[in-house]
N, C-alpha and C. Protein backbone atom coordinates (compact mmCIF):
# COMPACT_ATOMS: atom_id res chain seq x y z
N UNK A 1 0.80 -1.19 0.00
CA UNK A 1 0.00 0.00 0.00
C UNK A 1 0.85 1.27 0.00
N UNK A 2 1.56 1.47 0.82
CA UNK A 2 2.44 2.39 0.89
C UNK A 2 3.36 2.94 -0.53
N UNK A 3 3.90 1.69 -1.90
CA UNK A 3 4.48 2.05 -2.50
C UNK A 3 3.16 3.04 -3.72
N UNK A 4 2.31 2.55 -3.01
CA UNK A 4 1.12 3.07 -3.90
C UNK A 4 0.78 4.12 -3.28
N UNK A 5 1.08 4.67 -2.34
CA UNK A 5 0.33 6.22 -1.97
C UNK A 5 1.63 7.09 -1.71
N UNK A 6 2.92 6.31 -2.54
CA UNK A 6 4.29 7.81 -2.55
C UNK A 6 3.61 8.33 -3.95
N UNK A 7 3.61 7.76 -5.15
CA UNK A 7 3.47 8.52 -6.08
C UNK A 7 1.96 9.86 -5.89
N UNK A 8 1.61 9.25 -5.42
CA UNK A 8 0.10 10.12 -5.11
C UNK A 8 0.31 11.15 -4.49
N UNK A 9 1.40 11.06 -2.81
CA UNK A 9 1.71 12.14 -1.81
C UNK A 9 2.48 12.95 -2.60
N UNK A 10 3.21 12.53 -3.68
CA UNK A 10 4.34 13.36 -4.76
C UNK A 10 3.73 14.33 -5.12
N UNK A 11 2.58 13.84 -5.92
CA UNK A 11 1.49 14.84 -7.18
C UNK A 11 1.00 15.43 -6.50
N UNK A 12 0.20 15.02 -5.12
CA UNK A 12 -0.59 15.77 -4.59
C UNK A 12 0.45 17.29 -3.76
N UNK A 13 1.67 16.89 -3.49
CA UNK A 13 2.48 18.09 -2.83
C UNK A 13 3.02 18.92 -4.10
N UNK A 14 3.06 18.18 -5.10
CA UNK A 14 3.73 18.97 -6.57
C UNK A 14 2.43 19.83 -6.83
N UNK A 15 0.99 19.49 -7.12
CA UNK A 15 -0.04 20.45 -6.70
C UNK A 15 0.19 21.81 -6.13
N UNK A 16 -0.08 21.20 -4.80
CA UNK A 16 0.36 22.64 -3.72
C UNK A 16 1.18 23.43 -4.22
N UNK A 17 2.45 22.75 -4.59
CA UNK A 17 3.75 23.62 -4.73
C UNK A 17 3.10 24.47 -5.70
N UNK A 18 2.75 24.14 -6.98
CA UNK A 18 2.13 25.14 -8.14
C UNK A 18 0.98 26.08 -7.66
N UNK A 19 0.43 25.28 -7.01
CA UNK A 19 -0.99 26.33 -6.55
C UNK A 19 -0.02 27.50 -5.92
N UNK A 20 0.66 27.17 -5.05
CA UNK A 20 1.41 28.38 -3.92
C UNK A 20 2.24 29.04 -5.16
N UNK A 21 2.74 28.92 -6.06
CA UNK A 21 3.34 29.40 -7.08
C UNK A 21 2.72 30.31 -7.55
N UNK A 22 1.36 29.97 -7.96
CA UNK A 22 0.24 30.84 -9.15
C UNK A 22 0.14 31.69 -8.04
N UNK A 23 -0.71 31.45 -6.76
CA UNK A 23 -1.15 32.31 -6.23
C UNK A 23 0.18 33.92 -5.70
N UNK A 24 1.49 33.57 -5.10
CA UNK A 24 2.25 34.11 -5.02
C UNK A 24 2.62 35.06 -6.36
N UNK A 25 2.39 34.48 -7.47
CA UNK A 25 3.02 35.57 -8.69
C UNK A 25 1.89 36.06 -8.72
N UNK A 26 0.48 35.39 -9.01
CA UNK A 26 -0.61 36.66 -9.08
C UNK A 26 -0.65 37.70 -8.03
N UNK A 27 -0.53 37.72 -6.47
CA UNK A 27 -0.43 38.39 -5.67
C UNK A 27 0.68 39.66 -6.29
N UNK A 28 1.76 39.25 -6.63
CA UNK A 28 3.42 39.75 -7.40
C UNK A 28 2.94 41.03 -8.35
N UNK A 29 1.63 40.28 -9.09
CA UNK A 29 1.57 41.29 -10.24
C UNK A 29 0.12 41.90 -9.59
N UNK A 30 -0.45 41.51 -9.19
CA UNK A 30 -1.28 42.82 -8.46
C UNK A 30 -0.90 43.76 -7.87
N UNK A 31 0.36 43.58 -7.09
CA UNK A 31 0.93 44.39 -6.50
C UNK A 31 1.72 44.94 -7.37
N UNK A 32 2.12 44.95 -8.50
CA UNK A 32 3.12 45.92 -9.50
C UNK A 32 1.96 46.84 -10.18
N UNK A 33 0.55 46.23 -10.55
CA UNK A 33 -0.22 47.15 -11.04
C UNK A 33 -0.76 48.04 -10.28
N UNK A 34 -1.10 47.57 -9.07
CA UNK A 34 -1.68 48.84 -7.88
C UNK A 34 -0.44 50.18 -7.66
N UNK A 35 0.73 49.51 -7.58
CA UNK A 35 2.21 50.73 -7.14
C UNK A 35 2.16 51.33 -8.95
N UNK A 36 1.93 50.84 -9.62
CA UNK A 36 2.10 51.63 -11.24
C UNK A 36 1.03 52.38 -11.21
N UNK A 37 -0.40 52.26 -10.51
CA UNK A 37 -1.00 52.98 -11.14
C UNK A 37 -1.52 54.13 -9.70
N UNK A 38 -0.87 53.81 -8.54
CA UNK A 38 -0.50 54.98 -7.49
C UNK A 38 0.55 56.09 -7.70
N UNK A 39 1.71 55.53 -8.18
CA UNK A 39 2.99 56.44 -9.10
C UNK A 39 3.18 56.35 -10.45
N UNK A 40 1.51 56.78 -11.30
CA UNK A 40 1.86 57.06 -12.96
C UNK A 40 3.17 57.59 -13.20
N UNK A 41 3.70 57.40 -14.36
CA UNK A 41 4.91 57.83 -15.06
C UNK A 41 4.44 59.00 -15.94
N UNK A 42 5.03 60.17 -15.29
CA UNK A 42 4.00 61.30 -16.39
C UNK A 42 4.87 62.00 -18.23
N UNK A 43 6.40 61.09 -18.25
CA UNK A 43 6.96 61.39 -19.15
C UNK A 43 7.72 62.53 -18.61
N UNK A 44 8.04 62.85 -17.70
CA UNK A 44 8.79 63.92 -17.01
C UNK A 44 9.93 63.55 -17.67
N UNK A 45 10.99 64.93 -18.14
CA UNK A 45 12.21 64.71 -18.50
C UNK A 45 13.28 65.84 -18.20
N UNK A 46 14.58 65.19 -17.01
CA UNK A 46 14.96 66.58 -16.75
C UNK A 46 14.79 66.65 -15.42
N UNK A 47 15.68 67.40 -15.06
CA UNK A 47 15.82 67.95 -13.51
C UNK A 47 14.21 68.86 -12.90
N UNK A 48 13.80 68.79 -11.85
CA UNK A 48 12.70 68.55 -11.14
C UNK A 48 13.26 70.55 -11.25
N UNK A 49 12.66 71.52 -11.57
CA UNK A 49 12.20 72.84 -11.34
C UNK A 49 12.71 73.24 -9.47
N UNK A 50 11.80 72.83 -8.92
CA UNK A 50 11.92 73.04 -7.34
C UNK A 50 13.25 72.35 -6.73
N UNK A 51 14.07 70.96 -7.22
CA UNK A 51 15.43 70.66 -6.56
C UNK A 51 16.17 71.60 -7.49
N UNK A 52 16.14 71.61 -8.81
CA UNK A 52 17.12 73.00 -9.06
C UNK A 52 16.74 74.00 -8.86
N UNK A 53 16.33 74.60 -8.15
CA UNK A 53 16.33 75.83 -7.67
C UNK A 53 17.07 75.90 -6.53
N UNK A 54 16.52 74.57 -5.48
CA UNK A 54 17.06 74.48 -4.24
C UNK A 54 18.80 74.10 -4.06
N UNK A 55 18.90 73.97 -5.46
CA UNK A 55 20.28 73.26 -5.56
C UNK A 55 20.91 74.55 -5.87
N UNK A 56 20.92 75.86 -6.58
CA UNK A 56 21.44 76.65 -7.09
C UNK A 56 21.06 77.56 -5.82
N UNK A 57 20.09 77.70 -5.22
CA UNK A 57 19.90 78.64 -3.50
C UNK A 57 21.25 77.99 -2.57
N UNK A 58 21.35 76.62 -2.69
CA UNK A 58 22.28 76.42 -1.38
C UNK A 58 23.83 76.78 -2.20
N UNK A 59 24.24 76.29 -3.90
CA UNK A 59 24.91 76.50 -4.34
C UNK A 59 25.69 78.49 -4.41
N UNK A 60 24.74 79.11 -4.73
CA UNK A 60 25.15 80.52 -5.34
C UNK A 60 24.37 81.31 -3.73
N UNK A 61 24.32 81.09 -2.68
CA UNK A 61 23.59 82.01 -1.88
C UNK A 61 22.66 82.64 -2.17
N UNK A 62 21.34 82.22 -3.57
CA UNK A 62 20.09 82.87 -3.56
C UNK A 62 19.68 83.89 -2.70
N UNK A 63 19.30 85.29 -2.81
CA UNK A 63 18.65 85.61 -1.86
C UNK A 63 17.29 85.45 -2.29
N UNK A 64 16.19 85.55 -0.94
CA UNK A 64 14.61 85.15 -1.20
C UNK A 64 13.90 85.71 -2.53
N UNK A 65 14.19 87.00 -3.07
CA UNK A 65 14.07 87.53 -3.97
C UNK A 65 14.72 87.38 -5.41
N UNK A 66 15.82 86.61 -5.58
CA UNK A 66 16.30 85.91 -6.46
C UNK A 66 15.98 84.67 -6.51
N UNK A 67 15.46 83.91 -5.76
CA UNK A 67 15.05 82.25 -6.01
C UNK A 67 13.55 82.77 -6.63
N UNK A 68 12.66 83.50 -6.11
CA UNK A 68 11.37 84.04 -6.44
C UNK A 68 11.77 84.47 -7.90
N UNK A 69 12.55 84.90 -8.37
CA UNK A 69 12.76 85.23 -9.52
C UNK A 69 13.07 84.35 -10.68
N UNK A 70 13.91 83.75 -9.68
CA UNK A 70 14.70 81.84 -10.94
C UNK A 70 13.38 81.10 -10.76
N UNK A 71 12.49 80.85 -10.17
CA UNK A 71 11.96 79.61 -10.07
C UNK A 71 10.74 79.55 -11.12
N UNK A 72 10.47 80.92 -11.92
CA UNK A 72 9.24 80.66 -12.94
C UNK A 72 10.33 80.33 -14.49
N UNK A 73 11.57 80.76 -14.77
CA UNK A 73 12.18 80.34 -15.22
C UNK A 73 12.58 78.97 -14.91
N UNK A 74 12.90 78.63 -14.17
CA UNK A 74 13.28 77.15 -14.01
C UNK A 74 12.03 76.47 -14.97
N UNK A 75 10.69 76.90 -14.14
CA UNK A 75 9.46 76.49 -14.15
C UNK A 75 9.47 76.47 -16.19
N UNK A 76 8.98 76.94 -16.20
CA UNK A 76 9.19 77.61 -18.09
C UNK A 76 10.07 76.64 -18.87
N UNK A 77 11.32 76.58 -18.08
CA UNK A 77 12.15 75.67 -18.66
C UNK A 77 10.94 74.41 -19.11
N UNK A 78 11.28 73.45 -17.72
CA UNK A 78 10.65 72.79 -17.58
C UNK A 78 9.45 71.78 -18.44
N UNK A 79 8.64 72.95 -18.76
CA UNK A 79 7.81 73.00 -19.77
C UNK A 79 7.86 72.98 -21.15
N UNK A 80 8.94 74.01 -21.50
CA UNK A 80 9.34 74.03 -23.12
C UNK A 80 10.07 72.41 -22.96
N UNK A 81 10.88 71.61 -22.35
CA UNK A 81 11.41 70.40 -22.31
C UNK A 81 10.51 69.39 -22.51
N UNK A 82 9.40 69.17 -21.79
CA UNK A 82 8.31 68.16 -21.57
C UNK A 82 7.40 69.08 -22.79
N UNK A 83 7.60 69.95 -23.67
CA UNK A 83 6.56 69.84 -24.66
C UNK A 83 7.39 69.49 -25.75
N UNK A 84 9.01 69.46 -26.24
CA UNK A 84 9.81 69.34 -26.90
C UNK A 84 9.59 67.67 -27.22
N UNK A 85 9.72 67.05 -25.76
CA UNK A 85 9.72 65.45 -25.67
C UNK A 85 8.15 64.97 -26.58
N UNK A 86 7.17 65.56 -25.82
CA UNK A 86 6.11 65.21 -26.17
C UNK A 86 5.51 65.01 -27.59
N UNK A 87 6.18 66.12 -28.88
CA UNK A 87 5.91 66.67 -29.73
C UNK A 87 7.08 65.80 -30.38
N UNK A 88 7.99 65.25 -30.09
CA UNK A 88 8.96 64.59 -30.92
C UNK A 88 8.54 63.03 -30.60
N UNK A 89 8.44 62.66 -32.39
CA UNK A 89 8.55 60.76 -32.40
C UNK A 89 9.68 60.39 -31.61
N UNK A 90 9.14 59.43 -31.15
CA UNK A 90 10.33 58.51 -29.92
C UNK A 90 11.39 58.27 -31.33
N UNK A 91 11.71 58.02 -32.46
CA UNK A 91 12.52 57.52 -33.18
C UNK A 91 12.88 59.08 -34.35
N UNK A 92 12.82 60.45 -33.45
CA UNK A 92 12.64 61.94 -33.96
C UNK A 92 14.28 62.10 -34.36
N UNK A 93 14.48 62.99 -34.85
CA UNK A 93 15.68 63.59 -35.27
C UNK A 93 16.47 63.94 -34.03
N UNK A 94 17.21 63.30 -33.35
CA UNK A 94 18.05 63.43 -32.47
C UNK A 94 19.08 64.46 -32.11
N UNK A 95 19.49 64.80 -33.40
CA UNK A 95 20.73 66.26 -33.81
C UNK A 95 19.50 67.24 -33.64
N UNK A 96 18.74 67.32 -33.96
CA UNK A 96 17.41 68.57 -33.95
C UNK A 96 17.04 68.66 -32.79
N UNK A 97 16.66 67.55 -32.09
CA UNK A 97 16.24 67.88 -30.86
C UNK A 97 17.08 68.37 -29.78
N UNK A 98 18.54 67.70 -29.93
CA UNK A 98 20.28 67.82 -28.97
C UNK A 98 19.80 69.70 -29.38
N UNK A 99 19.77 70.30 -30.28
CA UNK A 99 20.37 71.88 -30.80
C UNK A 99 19.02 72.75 -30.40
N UNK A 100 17.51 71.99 -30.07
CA UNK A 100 16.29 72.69 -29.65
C UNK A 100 16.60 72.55 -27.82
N UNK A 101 16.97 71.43 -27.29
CA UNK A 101 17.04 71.37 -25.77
C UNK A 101 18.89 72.21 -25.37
N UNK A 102 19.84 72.44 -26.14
CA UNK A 102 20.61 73.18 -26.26
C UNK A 102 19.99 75.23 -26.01
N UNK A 103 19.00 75.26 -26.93
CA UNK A 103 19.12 76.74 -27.33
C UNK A 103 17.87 76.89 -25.87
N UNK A 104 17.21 75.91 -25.15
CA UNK A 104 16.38 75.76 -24.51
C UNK A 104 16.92 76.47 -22.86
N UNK A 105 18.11 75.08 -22.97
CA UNK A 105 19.06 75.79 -21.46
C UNK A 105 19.82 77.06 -21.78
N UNK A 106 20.16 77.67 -22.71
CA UNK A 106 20.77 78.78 -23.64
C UNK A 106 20.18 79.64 -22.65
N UNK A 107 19.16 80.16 -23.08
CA UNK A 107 18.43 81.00 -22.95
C UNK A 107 17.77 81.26 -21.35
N UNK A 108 17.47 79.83 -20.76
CA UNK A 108 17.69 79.61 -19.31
C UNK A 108 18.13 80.50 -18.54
N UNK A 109 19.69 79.87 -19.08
CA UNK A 109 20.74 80.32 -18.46
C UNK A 109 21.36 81.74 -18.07
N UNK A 110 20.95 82.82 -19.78
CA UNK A 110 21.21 83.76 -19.57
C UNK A 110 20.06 84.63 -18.97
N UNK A 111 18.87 84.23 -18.97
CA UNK A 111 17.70 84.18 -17.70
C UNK A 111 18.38 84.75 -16.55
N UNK A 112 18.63 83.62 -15.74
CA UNK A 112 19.17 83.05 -14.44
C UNK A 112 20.16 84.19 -14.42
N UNK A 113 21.26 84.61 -15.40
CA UNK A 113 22.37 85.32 -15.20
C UNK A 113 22.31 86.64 -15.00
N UNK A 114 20.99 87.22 -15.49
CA UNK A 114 20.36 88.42 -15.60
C UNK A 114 20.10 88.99 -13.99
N UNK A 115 19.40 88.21 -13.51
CA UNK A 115 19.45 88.08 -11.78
C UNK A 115 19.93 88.20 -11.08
N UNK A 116 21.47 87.28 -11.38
CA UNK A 116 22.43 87.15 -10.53
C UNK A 116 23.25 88.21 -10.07
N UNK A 117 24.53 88.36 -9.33
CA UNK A 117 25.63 89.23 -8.99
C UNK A 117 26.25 89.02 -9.89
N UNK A 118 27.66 89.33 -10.05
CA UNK A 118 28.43 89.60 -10.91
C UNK A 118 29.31 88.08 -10.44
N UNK A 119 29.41 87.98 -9.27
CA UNK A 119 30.07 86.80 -8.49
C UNK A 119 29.24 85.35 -8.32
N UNK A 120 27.94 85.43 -8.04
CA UNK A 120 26.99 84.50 -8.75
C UNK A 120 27.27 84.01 -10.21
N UNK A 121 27.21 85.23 -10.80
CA UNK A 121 27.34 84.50 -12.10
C UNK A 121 28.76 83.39 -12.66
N UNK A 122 29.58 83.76 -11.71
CA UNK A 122 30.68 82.93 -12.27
C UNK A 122 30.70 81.64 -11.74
N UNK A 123 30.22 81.69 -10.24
CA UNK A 123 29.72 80.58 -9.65
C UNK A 123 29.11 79.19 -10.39
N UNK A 124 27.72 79.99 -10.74
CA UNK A 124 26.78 80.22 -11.66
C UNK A 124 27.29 78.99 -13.31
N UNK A 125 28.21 79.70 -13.54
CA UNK A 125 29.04 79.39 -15.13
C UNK A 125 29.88 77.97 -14.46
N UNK A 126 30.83 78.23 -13.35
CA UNK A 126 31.53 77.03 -13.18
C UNK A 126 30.46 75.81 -12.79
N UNK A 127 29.42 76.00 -12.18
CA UNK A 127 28.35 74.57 -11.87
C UNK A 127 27.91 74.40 -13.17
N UNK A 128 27.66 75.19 -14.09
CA UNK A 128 27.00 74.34 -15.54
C UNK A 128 28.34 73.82 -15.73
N UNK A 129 29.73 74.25 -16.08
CA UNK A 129 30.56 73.19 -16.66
C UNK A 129 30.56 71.84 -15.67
N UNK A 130 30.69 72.11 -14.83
CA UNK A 130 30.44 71.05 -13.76
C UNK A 130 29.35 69.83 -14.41
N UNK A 131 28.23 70.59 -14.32
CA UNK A 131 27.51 69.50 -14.59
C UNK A 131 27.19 69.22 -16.19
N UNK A 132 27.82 70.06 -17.04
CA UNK A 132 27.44 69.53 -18.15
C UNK A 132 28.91 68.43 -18.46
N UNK A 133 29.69 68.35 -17.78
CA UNK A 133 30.72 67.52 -17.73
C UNK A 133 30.51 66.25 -17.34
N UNK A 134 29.15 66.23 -16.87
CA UNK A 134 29.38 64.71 -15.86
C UNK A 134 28.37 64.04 -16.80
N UNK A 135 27.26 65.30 -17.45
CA UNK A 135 26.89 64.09 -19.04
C UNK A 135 27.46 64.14 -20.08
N UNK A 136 28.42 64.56 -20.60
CA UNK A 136 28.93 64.25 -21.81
C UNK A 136 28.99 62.43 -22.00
N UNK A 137 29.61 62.08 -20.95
CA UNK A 137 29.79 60.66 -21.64
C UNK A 137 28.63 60.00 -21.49
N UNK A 138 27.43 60.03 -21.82
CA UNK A 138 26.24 59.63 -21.40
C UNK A 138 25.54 60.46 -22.93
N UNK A 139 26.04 60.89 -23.47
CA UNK A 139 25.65 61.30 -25.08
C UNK A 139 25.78 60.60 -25.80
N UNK A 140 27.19 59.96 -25.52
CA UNK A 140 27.79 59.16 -26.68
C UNK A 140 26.86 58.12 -26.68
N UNK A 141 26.32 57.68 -25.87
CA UNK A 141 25.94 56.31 -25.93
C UNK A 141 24.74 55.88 -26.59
């Protein structure tokens, strides 16, 4: 009797094992669709408006009246970027778009510089090389 109820205790625990399988990955992917659709992906592209601002206040000594001033520019930025993305085919002219998000921070920039001190601004000039240094190699690719 016994050699007759291993194959059975086998199937019947190989069962379970699958049932606990299905049920665990369905649980898996309910839970990836509930967190996807609590934190939509809104196509955001680009540094967040409000941390660069806060990044260039602790960087250049903002005063309250100069961050009030950068931050609808930042803001603006922002916008011309996420309508640039939006408006270009995912498979768009790449050199066109590099020389439209180029003339985009351009113009930003000399924004921002308009504001500044004379000593800000150089500040100002050395953090863009700064950071436009740390993507260059992240173009190439």
């Amino acid at each position: 009797m016994r050699s007759d109820q291993a194959p059975v205790q086998i199937q019947s625990a190989s069962r379970a094992i699958i049932q606990i399988m299905l049920i665990t990955l369905a649980i898996c992917l309910i839970s990836t669709i509930l967190v996807a659709k609590a934190f939509p992906f809104e196509g955001r592209r680009g540094p967040d408006p409000e941390k660069m601002l806060s990044h260039l206040t602790q960087e250049l000594a903002l005063s309250d009246d100069q961050a009030n001033q950068i931050r609808p520019i930042l803001e603006a930025q922002a916008e011309k970027r996420q309508k640039l993305f939006s408006e270009s085919p995912s498979g768009g002219d790449r050199r066109a778009m590099r020389e439209q998000m180029r003339a985009i921070h351009e113009e930003t920039d000399k924004q921002i510089e308009s504001i500044l001190t004379p000593e800000q601004v150089e500040q100002f000039q050395e953090l863009r090389k700064k950071m436009r240094g740390k993507k260059r190699p992240m173009q190439n690719g």
